[in-house]
Protein backbone atom coordinates (compact mmCIF):
# COMPACT_ATOMS: atom_id res chain seq x y z
CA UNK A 1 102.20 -66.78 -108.93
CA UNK A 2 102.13 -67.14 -112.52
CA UNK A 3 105.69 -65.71 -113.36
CA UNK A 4 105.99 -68.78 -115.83
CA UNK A 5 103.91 -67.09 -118.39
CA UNK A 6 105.99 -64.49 -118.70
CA UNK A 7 107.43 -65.93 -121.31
CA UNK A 8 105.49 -66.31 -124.73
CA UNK A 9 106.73 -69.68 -125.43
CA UNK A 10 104.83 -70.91 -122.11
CA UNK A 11 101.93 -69.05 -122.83
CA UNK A 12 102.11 -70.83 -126.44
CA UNK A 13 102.88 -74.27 -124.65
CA UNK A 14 99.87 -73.87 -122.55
CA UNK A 15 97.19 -73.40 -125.51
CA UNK A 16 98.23 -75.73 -127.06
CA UNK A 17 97.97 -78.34 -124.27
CA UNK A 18 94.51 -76.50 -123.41
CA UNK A 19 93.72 -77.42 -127.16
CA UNK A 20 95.08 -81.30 -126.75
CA UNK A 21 93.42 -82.11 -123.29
CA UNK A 22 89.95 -80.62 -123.97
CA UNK A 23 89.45 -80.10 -128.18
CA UNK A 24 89.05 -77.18 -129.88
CA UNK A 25 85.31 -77.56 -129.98
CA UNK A 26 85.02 -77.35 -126.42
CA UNK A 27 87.72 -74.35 -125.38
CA UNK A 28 84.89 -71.51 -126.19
CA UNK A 29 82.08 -72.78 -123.75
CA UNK A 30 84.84 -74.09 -121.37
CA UNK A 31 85.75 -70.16 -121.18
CA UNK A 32 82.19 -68.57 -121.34
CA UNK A 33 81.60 -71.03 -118.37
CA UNK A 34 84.17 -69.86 -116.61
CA UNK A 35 83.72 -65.93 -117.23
CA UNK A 36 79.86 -66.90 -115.94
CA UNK A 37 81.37 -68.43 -112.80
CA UNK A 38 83.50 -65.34 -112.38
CA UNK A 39 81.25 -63.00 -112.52
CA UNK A 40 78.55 -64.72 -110.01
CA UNK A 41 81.54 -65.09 -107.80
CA UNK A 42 82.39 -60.91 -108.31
CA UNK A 43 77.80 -60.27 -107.63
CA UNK A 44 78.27 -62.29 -104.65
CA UNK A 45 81.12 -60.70 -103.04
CA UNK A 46 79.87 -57.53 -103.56
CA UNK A 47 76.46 -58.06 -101.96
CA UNK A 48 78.40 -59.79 -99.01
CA UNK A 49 80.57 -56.21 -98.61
CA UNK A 50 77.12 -54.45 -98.89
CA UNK A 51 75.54 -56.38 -96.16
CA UNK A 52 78.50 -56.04 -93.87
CA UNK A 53 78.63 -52.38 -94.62
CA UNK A 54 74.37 -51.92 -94.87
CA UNK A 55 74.59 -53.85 -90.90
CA UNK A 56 74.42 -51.70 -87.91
CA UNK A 57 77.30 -51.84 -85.52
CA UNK A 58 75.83 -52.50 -81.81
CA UNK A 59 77.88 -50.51 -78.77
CA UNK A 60 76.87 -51.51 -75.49
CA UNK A 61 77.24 -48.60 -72.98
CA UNK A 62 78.32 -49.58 -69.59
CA UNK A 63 75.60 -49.95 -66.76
CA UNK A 64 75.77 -49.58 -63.33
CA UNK A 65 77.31 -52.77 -61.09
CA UNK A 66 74.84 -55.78 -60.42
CA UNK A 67 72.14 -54.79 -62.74
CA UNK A 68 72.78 -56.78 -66.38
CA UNK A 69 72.93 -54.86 -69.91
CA UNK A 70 70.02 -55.36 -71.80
CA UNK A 71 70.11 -56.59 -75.30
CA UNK A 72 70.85 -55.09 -78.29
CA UNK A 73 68.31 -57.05 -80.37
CA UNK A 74 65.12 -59.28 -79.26
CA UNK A 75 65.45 -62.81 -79.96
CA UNK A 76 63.75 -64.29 -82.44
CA UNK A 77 61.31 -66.91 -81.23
CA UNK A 78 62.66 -70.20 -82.03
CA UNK A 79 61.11 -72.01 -84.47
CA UNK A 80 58.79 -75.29 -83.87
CA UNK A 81 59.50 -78.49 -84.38
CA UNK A 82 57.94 -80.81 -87.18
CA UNK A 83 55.17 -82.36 -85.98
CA UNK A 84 56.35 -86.38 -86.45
CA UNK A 85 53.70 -88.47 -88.74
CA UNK A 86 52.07 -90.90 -86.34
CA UNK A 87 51.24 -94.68 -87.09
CA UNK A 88 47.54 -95.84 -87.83
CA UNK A 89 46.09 -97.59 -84.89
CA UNK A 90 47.00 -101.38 -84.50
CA UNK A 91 49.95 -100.92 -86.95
CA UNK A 92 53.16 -102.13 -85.37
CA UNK A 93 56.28 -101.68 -87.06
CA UNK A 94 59.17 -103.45 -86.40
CA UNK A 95 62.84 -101.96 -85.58
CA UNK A 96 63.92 -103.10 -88.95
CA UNK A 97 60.62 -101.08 -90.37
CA UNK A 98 59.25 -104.36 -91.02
CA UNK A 99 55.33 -104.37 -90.61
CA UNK A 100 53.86 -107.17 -87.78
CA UNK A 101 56.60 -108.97 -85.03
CA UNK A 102 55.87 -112.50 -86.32
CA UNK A 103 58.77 -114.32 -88.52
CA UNK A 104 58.14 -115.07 -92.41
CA UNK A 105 59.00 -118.58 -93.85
CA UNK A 106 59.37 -118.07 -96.79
């Protein structure tokens, strides 16, 4: 993938580009940024192999003809919907969200 670098020419050629495009000032919190970024990335895959390994593995064992298997896990109640904010009495609003139905000269 990066077999060009094997040379230390290249490697040379490619700091100092690195120093051209984004300054010298900027190189050290352009690389602690990215060393943060790597490391949440490393936390996050690691708690996403703990949670597959921490989650039980469901077998279902075979019933007898006609009668269905029964779940492995209740379902969760779904939840309910937002209750939608209702107009004031007597206040129309338009389809364009305008208040009233009468035209404005204007």
């Amino acid at each position: 993938m990066f077999a060009f670098l094997k040379e230390p020419s290249h490697l040379l050629l490619l700091v100092v580009v690195l120093v051209l495009v984004f300054g010298a000032a900027r190189l050290p919190s352009i690389a602690k940024n990215l060393g943060e970024s790597m490391k949440v990335f490393k936390r996050e895959v690691k708690e996403l192999k703990d949670d597959d390994q921490a989650a039980p593995t469901v077998v279902q064992q075979p019933t007898s003809a006609g009668s269905p298997a029964p779940s492995a896990s209740p379902v969760a109640p779904a939840a309910p919907a937002a209750e939608q904010p209702q107009d004031a009495p007597g206040e129309q609003v338009g389809s364009a969200g305008q208040q009233g139905t009468g035209s404005s000269q204007g």
